[in-house]
Protein backbone atom coordinates (compact mmCIF):
# COMPACT_ATOMS: atom_id res chain seq x y z
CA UNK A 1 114.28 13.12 116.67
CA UNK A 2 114.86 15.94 114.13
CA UNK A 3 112.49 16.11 111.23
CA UNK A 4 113.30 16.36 107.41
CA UNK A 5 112.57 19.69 107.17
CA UNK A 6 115.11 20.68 109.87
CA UNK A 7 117.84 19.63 107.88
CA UNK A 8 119.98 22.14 104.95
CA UNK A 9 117.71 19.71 102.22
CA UNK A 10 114.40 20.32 103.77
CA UNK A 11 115.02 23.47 103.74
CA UNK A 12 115.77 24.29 100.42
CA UNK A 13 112.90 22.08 99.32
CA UNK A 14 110.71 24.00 101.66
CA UNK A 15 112.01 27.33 99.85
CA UNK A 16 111.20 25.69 96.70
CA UNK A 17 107.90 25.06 97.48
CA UNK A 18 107.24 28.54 98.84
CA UNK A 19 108.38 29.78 95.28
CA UNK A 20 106.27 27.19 93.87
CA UNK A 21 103.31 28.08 95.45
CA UNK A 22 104.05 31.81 94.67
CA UNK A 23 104.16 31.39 91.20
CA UNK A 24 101.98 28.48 90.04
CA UNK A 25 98.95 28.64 92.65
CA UNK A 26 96.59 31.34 90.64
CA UNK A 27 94.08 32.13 93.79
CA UNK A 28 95.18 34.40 96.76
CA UNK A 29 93.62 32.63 99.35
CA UNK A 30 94.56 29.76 98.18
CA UNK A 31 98.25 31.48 98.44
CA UNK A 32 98.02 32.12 101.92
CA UNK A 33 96.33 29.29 103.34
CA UNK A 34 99.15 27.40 101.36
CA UNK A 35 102.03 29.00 102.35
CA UNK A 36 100.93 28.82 106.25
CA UNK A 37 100.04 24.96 106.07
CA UNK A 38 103.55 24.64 104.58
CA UNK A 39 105.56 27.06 106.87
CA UNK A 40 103.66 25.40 109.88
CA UNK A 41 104.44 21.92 108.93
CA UNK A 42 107.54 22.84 107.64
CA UNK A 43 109.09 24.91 111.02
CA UNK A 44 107.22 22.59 113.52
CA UNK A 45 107.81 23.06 116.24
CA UNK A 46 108.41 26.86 116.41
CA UNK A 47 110.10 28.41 119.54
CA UNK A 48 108.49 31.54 121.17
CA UNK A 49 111.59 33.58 119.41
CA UNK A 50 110.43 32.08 115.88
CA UNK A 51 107.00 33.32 116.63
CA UNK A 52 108.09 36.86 117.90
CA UNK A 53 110.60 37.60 115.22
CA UNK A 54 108.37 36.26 112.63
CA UNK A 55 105.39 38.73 113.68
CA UNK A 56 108.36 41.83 113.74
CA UNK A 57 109.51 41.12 110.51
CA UNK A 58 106.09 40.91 109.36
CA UNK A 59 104.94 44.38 110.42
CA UNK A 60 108.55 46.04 109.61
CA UNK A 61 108.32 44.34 105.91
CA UNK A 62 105.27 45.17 105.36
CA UNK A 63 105.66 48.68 106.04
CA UNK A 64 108.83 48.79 104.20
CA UNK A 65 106.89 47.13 100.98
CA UNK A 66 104.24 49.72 100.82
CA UNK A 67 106.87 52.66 100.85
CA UNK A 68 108.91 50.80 98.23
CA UNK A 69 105.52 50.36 96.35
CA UNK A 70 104.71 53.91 96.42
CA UNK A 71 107.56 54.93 95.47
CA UNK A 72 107.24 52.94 92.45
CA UNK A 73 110.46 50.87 92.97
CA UNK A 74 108.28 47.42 91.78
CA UNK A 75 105.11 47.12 91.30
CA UNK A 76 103.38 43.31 91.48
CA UNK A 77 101.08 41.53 88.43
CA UNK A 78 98.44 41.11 91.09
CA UNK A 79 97.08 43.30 93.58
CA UNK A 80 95.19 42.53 96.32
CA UNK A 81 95.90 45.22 99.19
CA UNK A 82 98.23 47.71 100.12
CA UNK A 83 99.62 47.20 96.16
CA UNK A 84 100.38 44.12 97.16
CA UNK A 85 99.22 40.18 97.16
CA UNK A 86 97.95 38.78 100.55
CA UNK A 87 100.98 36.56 101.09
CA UNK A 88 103.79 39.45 100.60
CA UNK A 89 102.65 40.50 104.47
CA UNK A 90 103.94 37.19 105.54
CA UNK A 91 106.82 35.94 103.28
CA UNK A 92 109.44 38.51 104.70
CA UNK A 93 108.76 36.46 108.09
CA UNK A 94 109.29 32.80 106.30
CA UNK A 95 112.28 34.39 104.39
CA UNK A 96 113.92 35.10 108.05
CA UNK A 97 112.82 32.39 110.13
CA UNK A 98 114.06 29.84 107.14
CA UNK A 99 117.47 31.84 107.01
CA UNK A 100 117.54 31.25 111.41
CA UNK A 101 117.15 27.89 111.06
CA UNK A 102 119.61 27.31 107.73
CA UNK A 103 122.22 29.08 109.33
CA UNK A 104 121.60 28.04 113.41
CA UNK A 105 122.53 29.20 116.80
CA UNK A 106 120.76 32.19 117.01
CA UNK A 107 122.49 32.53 120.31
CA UNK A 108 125.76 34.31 118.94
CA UNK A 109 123.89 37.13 117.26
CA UNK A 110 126.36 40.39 117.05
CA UNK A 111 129.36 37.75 115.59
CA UNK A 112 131.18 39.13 112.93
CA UNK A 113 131.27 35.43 111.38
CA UNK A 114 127.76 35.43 111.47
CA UNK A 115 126.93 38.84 109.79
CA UNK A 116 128.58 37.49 106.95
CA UNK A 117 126.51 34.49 107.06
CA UNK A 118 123.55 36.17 107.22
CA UNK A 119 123.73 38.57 104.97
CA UNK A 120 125.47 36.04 102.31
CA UNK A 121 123.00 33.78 103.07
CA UNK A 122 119.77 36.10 102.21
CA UNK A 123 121.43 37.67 99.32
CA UNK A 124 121.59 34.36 97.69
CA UNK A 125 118.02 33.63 98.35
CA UNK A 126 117.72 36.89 97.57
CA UNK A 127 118.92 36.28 93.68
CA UNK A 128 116.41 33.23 93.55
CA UNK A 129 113.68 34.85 94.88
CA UNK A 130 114.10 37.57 92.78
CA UNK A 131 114.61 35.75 89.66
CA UNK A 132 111.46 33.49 90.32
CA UNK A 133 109.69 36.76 90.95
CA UNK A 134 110.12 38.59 87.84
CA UNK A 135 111.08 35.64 85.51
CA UNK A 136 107.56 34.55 86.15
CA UNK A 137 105.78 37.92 86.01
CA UNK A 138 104.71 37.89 89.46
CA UNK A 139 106.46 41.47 89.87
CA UNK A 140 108.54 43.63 88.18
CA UNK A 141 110.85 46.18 88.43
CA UNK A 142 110.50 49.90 87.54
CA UNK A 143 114.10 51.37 88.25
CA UNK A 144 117.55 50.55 86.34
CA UNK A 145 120.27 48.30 88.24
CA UNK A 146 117.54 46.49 89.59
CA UNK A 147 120.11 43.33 90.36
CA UNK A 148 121.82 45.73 92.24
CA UNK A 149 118.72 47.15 94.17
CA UNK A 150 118.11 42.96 95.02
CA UNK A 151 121.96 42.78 96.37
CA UNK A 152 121.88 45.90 98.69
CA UNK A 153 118.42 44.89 99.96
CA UNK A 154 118.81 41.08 100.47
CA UNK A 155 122.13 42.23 101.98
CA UNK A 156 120.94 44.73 104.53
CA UNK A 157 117.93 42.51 105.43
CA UNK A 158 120.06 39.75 106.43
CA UNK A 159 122.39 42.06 108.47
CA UNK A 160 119.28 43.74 110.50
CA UNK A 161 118.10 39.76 111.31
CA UNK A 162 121.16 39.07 112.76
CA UNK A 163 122.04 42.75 114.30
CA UNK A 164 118.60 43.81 115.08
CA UNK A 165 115.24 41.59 114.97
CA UNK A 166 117.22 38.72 116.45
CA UNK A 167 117.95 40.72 119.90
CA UNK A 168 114.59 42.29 119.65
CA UNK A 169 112.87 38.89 119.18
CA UNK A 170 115.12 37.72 122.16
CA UNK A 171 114.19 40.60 124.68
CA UNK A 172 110.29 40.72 123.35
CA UNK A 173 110.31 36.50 124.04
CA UNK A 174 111.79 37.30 127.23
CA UNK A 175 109.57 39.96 128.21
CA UNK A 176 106.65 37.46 127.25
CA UNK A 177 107.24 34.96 129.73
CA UNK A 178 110.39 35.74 131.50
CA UNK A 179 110.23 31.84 133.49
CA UNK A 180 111.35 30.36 130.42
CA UNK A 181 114.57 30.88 128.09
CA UNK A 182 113.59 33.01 125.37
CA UNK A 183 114.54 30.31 122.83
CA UNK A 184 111.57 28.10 124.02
C-alpha cells in the first residue's frame, strides 16, 4: 500500500512543511530534530540508495556551502556553525531524495529525458526555496543577478543527481551489501 506522502501531493506538502519549519520554527534544535522527524516519516521507508545518496549529498553540500559562504556569495540571519544553521548540513540531502522520489525510476539515470527532468525539476524548487529563503530573512544574498546565481545552481545540482550522485549512490549501495539490489 503506498502512503500519502509517496504521492506528487505529499510531496509538495512535505516540501512545504520543510520551508515551514525553516522559516517559522525560531530554535535550531528544534530545526533539526523537526526536519528529521518529518523527512523520516515523510520518506518511510527509505531504500539503502536513499540512505547512501542522502549522506553524499550531505557531505558534498556541505562543503560546497562553506566555500560559497566564504566567499561571501550569501550569508544566513543565523549562524550556528560553519556560517551556517544546523539544518543547512542536511537539507541539500532532503532537497535530492524528495526530487528522486517526485520524479521516479532512478533506474534510467544517464537519460537525456531525465536530465531535463531533473534539472527542471530542482530549478523550480529551486525558485521557491529561494524565495522563502530570502523573502523571510533567513539568508540573503551579497552578489548582483542573484536569480540568476539560483537558476545555474538549482540547475547544475539537479544535473549532478541524476549524472553523478545517483550512479555513485548505486555503486556505494552495491558495494555495501552486494546480496541485495542496490535499490533495497
Amino acid at each position: 500500500m503506498r502512503s500519502f506522502f509517496s504521492s506528487r501531493l505529499g510531496l509538495v506538502i512535505q516540501l512545504l512543511g520543510t520551508l515551514a519549519i525553516i522559516v517559522y520554527v525560531p530554535n535550531s534544535i528544534a530545526q533539526v530534530v523537526l526536519l528529521l522527524l518529518l523527512w523520516l516519516i515523510t520518506f518511510y521507508p527509505l531504500t539503502r540508495l536513499e540512505i547512501v545518496i542522502f549522506i553524499i549529498t550531505c557531505i558534498f553540500f556541505t562543503i560546497a556551502d562553506i566555500l560559497v559562504i566564504y566567499r561571501n556569495v550569501f550569508e544566513f540571519s543565523h549562524v550556528d556553525i560553519w556560517g551556517m544553521p544546523l539544518y543547512e548540513p542536511f537539507v541539500w540531502g532532503f532537497y535530492f531524495l524528495h526530487s528522486m522520489r517526485m520524479i521516479g525510476d532512478t533506474s534510467s539515470y544517464g537519460n537525456l529525458k531525465k536530465d531535463f527532468y531533473y534539472t527542471g525539476y530542482l530549478i523550480l524548487i529551486g525558485i521557491l526555496v529561494e524565495i522563502t529563503g530570502t523573502y523571510f530573512g533567513v539568508w540573503h544574498y551579497n552578489i548582483e543577478n542573484y536569480v540568476a546565481w539560483w537558476i545555474i545552481t538549482w540547475g547544475a545540482a539537479g544535473l549532478m543527481l541524476h549524472r553523478v550522485i545517483i550512479p555513485l549512490g548505486m555503486r556505494i549501495a552495491g558495494i555495501l551489501n552486494p546480496h541485495i539490489p542496490s535499490g533495497r
